[in-house]
C-alpha atoms as a PDB file:
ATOM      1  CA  UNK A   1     -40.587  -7.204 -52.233  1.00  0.00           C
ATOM      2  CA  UNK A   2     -42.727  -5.808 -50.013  1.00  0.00           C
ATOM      3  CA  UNK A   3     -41.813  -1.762 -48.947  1.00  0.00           C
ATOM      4  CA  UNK A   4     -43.378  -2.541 -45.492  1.00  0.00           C
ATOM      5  CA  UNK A   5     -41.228  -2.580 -41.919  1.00  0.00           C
ATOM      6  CA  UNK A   6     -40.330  -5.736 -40.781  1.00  0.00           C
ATOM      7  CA  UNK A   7     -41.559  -5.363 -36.839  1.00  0.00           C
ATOM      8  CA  UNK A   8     -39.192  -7.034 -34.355  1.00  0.00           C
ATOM      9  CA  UNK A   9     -40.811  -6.813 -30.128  1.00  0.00           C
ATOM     10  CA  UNK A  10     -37.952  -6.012 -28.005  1.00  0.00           C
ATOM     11  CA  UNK A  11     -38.633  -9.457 -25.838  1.00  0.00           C
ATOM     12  CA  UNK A  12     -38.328 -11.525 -29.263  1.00  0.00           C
ATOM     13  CA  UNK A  13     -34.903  -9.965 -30.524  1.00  0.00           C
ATOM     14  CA  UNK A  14     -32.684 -12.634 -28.705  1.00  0.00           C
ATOM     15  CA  UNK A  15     -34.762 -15.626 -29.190  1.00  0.00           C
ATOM     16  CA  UNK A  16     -34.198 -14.420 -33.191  1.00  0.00           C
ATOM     17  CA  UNK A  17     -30.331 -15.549 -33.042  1.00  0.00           C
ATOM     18  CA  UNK A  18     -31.391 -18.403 -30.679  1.00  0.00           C
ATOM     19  CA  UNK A  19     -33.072 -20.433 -33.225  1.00  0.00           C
ATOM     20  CA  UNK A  20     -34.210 -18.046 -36.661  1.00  0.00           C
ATOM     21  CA  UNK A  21     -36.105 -20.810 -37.751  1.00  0.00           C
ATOM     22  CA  UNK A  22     -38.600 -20.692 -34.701  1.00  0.00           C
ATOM     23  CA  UNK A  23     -38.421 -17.278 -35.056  1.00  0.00           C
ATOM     24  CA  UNK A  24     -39.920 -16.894 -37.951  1.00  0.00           C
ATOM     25  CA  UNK A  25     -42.556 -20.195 -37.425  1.00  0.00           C
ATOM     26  CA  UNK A  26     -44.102 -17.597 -34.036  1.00  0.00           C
ATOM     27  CA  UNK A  27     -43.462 -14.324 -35.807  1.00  0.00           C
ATOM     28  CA  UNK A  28     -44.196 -14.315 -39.925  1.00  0.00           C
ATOM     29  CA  UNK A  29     -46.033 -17.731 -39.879  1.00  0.00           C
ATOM     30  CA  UNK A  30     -48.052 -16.767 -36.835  1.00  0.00           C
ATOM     31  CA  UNK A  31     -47.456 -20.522 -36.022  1.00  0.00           C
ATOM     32  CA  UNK A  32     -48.923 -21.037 -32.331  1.00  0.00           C
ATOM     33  CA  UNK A  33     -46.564 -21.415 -29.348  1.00  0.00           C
ATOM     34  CA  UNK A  34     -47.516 -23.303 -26.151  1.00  0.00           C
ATOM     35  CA  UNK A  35     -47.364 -22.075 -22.259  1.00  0.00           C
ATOM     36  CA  UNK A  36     -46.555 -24.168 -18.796  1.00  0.00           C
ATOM     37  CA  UNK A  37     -47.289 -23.235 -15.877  1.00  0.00           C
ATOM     38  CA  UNK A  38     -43.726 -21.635 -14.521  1.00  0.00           C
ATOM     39  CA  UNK A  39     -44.161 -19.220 -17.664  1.00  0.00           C
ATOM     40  CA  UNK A  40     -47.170 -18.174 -15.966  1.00  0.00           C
ATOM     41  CA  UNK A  41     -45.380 -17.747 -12.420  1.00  0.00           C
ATOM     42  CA  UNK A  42     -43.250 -15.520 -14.179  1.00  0.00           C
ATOM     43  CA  UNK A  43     -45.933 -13.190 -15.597  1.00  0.00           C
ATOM     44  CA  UNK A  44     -47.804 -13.053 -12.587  1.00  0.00           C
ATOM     45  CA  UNK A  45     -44.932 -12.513 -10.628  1.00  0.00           C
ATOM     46  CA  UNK A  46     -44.211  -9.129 -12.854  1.00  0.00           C
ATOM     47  CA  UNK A  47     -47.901  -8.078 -12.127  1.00  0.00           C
ATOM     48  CA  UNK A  48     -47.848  -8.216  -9.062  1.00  0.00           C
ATOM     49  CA  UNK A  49     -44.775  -6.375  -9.318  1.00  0.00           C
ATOM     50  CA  UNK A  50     -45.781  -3.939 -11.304  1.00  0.00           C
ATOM     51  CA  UNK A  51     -48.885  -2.751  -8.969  1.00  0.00           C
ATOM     52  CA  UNK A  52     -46.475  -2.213  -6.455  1.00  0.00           C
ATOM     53  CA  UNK A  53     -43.896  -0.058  -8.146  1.00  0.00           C
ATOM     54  CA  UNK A  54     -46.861   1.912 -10.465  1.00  0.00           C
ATOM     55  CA  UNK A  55     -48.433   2.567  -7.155  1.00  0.00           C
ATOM     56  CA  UNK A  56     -45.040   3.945  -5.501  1.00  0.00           C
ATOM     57  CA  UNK A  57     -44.322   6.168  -8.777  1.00  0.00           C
ATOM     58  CA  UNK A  58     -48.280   7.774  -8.486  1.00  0.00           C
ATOM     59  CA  UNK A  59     -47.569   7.917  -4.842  1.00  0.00           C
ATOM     60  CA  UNK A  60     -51.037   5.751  -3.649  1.00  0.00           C
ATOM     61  CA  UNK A  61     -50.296   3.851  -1.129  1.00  0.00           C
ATOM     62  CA  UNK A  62     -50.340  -0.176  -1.651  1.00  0.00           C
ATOM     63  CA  UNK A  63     -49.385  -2.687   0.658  1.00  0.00           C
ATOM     64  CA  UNK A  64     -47.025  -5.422  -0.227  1.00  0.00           C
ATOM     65  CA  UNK A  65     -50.182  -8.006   0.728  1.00  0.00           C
ATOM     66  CA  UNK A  66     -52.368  -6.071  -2.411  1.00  0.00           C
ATOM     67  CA  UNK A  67     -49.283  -6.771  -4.535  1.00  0.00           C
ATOM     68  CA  UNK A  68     -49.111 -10.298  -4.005  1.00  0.00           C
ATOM     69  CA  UNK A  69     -52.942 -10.221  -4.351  1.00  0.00           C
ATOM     70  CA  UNK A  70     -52.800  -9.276  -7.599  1.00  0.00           C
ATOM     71  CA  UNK A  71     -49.831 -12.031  -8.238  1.00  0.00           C
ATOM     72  CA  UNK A  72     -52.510 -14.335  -6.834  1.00  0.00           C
ATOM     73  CA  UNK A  73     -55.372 -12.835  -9.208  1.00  0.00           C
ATOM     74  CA  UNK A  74     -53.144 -12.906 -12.415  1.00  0.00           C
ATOM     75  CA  UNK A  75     -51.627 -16.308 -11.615  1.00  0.00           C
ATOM     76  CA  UNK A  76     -55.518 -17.498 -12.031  1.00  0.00           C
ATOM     77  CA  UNK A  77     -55.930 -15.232 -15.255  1.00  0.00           C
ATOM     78  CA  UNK A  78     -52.817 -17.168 -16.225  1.00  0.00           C
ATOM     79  CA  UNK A  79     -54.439 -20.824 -15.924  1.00  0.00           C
ATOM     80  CA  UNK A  80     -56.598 -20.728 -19.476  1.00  0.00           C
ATOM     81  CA  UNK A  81     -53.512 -20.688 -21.064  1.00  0.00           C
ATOM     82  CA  UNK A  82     -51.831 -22.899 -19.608  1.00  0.00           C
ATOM     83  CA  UNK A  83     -50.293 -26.690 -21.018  1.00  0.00           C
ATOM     84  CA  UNK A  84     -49.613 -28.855 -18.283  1.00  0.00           C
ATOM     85  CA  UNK A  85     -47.531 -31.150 -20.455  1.00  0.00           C
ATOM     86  CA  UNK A  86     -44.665 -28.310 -20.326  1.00  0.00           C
ATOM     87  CA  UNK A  87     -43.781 -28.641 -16.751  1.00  0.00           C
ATOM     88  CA  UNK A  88     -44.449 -30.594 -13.775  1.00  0.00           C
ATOM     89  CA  UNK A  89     -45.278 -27.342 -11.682  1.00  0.00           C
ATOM     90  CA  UNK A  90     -47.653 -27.411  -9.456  1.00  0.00           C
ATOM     91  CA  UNK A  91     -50.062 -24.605  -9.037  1.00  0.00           C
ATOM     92  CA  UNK A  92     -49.857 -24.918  -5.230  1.00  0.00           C
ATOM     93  CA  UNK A  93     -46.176 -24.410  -5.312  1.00  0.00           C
ATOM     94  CA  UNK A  94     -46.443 -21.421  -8.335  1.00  0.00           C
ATOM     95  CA  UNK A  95     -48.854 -19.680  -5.559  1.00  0.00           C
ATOM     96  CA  UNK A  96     -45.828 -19.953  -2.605  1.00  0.00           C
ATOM     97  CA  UNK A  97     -42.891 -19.561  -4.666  1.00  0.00           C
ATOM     98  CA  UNK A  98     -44.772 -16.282  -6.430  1.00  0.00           C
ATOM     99  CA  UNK A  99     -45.957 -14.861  -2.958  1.00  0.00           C
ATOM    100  CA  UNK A 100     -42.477 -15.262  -1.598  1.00  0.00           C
ATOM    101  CA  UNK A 101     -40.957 -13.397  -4.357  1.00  0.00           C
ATOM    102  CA  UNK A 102     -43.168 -10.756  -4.738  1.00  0.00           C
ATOM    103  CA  UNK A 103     -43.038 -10.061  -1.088  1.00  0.00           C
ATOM    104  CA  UNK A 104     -38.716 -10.225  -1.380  1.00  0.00           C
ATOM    105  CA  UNK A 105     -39.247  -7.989  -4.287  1.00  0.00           C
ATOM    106  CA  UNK A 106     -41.458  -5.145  -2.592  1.00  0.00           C
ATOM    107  CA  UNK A 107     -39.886  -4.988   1.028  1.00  0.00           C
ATOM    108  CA  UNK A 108     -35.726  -5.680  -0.301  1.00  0.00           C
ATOM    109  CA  UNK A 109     -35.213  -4.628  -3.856  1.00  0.00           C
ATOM    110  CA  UNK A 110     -37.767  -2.239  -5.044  1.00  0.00           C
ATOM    111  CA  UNK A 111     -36.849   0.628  -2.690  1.00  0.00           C
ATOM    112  CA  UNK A 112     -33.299   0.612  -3.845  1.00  0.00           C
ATOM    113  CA  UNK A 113     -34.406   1.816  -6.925  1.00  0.00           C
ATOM    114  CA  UNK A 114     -35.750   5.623  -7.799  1.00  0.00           C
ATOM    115  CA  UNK A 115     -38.494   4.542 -10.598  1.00  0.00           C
ATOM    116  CA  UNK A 116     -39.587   7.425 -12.792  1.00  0.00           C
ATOM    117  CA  UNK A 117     -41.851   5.288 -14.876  1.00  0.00           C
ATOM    118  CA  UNK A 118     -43.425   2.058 -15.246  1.00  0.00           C
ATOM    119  CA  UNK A 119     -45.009  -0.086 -17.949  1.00  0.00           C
ATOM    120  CA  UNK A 120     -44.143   2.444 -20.380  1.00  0.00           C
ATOM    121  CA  UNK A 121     -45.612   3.234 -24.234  1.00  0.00           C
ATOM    122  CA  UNK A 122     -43.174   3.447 -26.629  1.00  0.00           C
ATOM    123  CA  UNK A 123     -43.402   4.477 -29.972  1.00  0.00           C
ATOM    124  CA  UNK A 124     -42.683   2.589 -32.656  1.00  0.00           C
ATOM    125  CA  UNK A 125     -39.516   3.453 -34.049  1.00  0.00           C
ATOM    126  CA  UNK A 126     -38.617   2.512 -37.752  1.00  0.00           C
ATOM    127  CA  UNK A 127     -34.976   1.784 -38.935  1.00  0.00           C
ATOM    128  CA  UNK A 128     -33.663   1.650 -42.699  1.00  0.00           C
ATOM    129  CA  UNK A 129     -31.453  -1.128 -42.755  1.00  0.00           C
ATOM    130  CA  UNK A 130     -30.800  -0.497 -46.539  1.00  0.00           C
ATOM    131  CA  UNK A 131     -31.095  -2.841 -49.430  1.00  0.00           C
ATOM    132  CA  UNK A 132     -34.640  -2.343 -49.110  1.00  0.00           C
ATOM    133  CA  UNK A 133     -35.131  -3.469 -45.468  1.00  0.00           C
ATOM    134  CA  UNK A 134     -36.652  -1.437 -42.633  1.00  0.00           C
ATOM    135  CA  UNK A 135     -36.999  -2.310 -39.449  1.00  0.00           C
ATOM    136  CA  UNK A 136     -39.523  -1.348 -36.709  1.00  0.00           C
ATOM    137  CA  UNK A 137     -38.354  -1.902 -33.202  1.00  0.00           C
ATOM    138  CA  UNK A 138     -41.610  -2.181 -30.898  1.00  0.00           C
ATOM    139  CA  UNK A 139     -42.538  -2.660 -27.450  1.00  0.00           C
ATOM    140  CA  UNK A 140     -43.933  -1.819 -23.646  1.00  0.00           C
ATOM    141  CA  UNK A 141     -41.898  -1.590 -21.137  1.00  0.00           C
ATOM    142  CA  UNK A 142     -44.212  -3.479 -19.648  1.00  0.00           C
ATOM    143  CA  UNK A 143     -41.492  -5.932 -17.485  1.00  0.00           C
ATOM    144  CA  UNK A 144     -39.097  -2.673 -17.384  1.00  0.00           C
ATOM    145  CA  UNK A 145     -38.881   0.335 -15.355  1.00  0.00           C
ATOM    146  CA  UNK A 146     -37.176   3.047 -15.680  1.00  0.00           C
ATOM    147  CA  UNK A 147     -34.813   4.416 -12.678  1.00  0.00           C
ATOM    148  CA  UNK A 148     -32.829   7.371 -12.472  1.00  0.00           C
ATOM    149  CA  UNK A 149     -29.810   6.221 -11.041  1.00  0.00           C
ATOM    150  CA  UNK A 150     -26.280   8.995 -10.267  1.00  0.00           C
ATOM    151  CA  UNK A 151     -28.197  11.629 -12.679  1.00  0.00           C
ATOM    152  CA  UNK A 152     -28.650   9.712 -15.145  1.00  0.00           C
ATOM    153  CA  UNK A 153     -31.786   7.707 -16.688  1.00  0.00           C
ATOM    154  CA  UNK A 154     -31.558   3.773 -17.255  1.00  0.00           C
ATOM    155  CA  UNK A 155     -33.325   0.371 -17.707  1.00  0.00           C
ATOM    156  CA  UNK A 156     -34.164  -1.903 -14.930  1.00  0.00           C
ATOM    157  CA  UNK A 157     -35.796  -4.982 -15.877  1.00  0.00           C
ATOM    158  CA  UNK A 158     -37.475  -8.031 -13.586  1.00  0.00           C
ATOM    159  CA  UNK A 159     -36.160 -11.322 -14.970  1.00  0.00           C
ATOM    160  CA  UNK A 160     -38.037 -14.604 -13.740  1.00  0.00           C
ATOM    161  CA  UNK A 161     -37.364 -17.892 -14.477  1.00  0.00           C
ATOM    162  CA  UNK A 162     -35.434 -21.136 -13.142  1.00  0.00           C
ATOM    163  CA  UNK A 163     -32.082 -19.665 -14.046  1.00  0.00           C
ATOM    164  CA  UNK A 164     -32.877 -15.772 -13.502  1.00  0.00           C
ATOM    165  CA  UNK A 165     -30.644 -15.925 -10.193  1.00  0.00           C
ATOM    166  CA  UNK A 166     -26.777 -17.860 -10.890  1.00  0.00           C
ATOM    167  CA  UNK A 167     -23.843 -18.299  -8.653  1.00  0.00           C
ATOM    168  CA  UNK A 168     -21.034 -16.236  -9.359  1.00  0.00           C
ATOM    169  CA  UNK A 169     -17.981 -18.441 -10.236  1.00  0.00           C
ATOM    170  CA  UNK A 170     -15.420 -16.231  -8.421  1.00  0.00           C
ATOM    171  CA  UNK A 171     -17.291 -15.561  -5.082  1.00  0.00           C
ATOM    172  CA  UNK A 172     -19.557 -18.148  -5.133  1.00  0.00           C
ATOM    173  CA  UNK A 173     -22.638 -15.616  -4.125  1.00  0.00           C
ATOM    174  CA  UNK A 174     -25.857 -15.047  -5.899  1.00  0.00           C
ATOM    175  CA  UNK A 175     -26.059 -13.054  -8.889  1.00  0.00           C
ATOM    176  CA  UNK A 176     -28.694 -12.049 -11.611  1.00  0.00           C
ATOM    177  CA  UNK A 177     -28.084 -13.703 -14.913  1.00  0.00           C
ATOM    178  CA  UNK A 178     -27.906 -11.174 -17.342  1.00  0.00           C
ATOM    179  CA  UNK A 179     -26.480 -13.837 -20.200  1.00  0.00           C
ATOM    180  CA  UNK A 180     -28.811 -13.023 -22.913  1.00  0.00           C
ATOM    181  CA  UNK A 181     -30.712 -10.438 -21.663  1.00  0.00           C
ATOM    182  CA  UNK A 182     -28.902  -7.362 -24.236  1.00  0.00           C
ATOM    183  CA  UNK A 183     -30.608  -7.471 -27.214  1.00  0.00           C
ATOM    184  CA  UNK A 184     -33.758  -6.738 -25.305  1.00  0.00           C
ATOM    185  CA  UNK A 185     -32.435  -4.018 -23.045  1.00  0.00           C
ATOM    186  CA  UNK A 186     -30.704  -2.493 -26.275  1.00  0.00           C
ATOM    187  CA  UNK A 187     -33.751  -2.170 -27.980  1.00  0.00           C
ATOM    188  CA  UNK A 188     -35.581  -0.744 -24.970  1.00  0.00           C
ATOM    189  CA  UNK A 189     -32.879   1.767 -24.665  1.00  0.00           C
ATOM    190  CA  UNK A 190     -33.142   2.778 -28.617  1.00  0.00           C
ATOM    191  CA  UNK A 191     -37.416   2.770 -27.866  1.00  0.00           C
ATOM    192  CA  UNK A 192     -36.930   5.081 -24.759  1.00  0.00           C
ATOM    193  CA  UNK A 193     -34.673   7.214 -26.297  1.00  0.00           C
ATOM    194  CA  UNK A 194     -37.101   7.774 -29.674  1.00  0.00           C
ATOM    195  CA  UNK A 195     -39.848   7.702 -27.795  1.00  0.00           C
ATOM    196  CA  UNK A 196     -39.032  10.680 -24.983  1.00  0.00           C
ATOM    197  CA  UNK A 197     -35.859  12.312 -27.102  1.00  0.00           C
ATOM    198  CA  UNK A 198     -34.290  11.832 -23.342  1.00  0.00           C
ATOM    199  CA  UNK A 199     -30.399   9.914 -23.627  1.00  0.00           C
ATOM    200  CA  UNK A 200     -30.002   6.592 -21.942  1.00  0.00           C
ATOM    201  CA  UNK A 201     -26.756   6.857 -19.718  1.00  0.00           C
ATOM    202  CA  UNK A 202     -27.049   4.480 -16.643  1.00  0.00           C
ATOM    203  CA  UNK A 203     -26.547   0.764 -16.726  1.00  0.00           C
ATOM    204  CA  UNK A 204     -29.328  -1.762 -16.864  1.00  0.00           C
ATOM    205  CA  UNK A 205     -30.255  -2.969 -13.882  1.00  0.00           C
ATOM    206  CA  UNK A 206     -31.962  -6.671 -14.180  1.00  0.00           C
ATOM    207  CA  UNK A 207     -33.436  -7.880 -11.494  1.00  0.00           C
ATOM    208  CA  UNK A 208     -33.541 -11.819 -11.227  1.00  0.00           C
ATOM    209  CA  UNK A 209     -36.051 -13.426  -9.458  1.00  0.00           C
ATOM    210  CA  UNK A 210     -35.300 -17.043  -9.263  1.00  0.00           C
ATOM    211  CA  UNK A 211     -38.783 -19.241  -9.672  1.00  0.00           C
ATOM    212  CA  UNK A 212     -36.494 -22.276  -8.217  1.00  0.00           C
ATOM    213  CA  UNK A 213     -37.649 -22.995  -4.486  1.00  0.00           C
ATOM    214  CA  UNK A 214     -34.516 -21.244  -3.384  1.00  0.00           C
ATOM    215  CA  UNK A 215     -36.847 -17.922  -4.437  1.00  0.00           C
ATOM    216  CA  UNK A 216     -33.574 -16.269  -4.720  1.00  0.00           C
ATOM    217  CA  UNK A 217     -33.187 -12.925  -5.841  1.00  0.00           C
ATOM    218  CA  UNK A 218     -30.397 -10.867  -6.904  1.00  0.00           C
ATOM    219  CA  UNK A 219     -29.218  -7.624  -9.196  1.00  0.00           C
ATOM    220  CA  UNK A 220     -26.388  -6.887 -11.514  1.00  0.00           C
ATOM    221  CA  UNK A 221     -26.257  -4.712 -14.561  1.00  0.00           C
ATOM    222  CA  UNK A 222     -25.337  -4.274 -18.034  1.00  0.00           C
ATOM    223  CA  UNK A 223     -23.291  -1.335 -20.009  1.00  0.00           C
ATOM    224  CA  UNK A 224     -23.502  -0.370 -23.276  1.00  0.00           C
ATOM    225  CA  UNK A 225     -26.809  -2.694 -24.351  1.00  0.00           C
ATOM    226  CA  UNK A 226     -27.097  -0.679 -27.453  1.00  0.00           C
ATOM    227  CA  UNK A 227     -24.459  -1.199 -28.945  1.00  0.00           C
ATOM    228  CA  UNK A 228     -25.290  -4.683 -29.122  1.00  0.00           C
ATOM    229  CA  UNK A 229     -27.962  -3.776 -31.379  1.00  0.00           C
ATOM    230  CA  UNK A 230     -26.641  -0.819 -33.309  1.00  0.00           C
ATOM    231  CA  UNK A 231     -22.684  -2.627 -33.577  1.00  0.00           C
ATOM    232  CA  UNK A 232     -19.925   0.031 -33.874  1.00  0.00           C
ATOM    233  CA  UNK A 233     -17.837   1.538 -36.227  1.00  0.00           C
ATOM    234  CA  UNK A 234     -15.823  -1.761 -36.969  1.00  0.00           C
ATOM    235  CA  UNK A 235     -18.406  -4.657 -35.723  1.00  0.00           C
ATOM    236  CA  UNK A 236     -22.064  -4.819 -37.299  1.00  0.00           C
ATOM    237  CA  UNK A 237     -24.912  -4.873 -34.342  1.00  0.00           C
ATOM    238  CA  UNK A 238     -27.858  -7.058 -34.754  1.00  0.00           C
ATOM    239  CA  UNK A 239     -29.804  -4.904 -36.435  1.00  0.00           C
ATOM    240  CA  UNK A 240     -27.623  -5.475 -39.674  1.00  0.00           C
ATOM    241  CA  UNK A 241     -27.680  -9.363 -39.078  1.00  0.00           C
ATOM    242  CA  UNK A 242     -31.558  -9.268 -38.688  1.00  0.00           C
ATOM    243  CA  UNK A 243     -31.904  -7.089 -41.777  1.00  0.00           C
ATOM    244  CA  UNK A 244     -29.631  -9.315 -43.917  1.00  0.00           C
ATOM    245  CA  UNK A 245     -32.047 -12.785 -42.470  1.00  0.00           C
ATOM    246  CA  UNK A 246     -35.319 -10.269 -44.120  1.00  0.00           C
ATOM    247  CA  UNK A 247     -33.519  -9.537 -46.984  1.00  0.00           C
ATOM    248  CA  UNK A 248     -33.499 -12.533 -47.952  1.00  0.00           C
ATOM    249  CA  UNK A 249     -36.160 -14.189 -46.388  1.00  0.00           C
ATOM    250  CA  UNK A 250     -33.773 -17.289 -44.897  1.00  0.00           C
ATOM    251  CA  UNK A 251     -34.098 -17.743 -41.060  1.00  0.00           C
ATOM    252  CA  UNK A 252     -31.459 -20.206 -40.847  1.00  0.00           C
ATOM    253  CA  UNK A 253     -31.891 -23.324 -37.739  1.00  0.00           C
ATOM    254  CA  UNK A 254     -30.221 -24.251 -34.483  1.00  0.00           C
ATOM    255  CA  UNK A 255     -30.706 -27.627 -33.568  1.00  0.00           C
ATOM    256  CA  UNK A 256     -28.612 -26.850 -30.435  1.00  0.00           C
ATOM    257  CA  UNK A 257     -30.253 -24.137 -29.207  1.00  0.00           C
ATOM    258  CA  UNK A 258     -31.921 -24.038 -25.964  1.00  0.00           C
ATOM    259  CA  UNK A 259     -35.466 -23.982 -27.393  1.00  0.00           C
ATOM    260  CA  UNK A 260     -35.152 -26.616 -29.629  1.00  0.00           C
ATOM    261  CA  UNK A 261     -37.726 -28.352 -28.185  1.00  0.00           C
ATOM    262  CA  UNK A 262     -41.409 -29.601 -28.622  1.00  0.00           C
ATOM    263  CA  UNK A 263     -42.400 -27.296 -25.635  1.00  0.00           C
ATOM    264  CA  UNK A 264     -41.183 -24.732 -26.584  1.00  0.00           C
ATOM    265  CA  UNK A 265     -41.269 -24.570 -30.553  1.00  0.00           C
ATOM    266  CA  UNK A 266     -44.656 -24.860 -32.570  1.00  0.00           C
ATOM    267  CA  UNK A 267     -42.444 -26.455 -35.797  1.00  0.00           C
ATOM    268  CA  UNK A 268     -40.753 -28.981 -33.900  1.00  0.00           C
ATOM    269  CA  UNK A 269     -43.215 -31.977 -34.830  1.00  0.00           C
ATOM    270  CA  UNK A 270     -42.131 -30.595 -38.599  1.00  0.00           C
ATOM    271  CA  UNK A 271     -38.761 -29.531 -38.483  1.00  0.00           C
ATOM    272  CA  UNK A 272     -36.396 -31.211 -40.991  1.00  0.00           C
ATOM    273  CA  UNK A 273     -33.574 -29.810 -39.348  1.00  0.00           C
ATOM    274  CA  UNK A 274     -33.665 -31.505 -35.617  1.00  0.00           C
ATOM    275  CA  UNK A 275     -32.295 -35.100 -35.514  1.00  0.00           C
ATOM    276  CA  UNK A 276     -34.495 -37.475 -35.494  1.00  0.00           C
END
C-alpha cells in the first residue's frame, strides 16, 4: 500500500457519504463529471460576490453594478463548460436571477457581516488516521469568508442552488438550508485553524441564495461543524469512516442518493449497482 495521503477538498467531503461509489469514479478514477447551466449561476453568482466583499475587506471602493458585472463576465466564462442536457435553464433567466441576487447579496446581507478575509489559502493539512491511512484535508476558501462575529472568528459560507433557501416548518419563513452543508464547514474550520494557528469559536454562518425565481435569500448557522469531522470521545467523526473506505479501498454505492443520476454521475451509464 501506498505511504502517500489520501487528499479529500473540503467541497467533496459530503458528496463522499452521499454516494462513495461516485466519489471515488470523480476523485481516484479522475472519471469526468458534467456541468448545466444553474451550476454555472451558482459560480458566477459567488464571483460576483466575492469582488464585492474582497473589495470591502481591501477597502477599494466597488459598486454593487461592478459586482454584478463581474457575475455577468463569469457567467460567460461559465458557458464552455456548460451541458445543456442537465437543465432546462435558460441563459437569459441565469443573467436576471444572478443580477438579482448579487444585488440582494451586496446591498442586504453582506454588510451584516465584519469579513476579515476572503478567498483564503489554506495549507494543506495532513491527518494520520492509523492503520496506515493519512489523510490530507485541502482547500480555498474560495466560496467562504471569514467574519469575526461577538470576538470571536468563524465561517460564513454563500450557498446557491434551487434548494439553498427552505421554509422553516415551525414559522413558515425563509431560512438557509444548512442540511448537508457540515462536513464542508468542519473541514474549513480544521484548514483555518492549521493554517493561521488562530481557534475557530463562532458559528457558521451560510448564506443561501436561492437560484429559484423567488431569488430568495436567507441566513442561519451551524455549531460545532468540527466535530462532525473529528467525532468525539464516544462517536467516530468522518474522518475515521473515510479512512476505514481508503483502507480498504471499497467505496461502497447509494442507489438512493440524490446524485444518483446520469447528470450528475460520470459511472452511471456503467454502474451495476442502480436498477435498471
Amino acid at each position: 500500500m501506498s505511504n502517500a495521503p489520501f487528499p479529500i477538498r473540503a467541497s467533496s467531503f459530503a458528496s463522499l457519504f452521499s454516494c462513495a461509489h461516485r466519489w471515488e469514479a470523480i476523485h481516484i478514477d479522475k472519471m469526468r463529471s458534467r456541468s448545466g447551466r444553474r451550476a454555472g449561476l451558482g459560480t458566477a453568482v459567488h464571483a460576483g460576490a466575492a469582488a464585492y466583499d474582497i473589495a470591502r475587506v481591501n477597502q477599494e471602493s466597488i459598486s454593487v453594478d461592478e459586482a454584478c458585472g463581474v457575475f455577468m463576465d463569469e457567467l460567460s466564462n461559465q458557458e464552455e463548460r456548460i451541458d445543456p442536457r442537465i437543465d432546462d435553464l435558460s441563459i437569459k433567466d441565469a443573467q436576471v436571477i444572478g443580477i438579482k441576487l448579487v444585488s440582494e447579496y451586496c446591498n442586504h446581507i453582506a454588510p451584516k457581516f465584519n469579513y476579515v478575509a476572503v478567498e483564503m489559502e489554506t495549507k494543506p493539512f495532513d491527518i494520520n488516521c492509523g492503520n496506515g491511512v493519512t489523510i490530507r484535508l485541502t482547500g480555498t476558501l474560495d466560496r467562504a469568508r471569514i467574519h469575526s462575529y461577538q470576538g470571536g472568528i468563524g465561517i460564513a459560507d454563500i450557498k446557491t442552488g434551487k434548494k439553498a433557501v427552505i421554509k422553516d416548518q415551525k414559522t413558515g419563513q425563509p431560512k438557509a438550508n444548512i442540511a448537508g452543508h457540515g462536513a464542508q464547514i468542519g473541514t474549513y474550520e480544521l484548514l483555518y485553524e492549521y493554517t493561521t494557528g488562530e481557534k475557530i469559536t463562532a458559528p457558521a454562518g451560510i448564506i443561501g441564495l436561492s437560484t429559484e425565481t423567488s431569488h430568495l435569500i436567507a441566513v442561519d448557522s451551524i455549531s460545532n461543524a468540527k466535530q462532525i469531522i473529528t467525532g468525539t470521545d464516544i462517536q467516530p467523526g468522518l474522518l475515521e469512516f473515510a479512512a476505514d473506505m481508503f483502507a480498504s479501498g471499497k467505496f461502497p454505492p447509494n442507489t438512493k442518493s440524490m446524485l444518483c443520476s446520469e447528470k450528475y454521475c460520470p459511472r452511471w451509464n456503467s454502474c451495476v449497482y442502480r436498477e435498471r
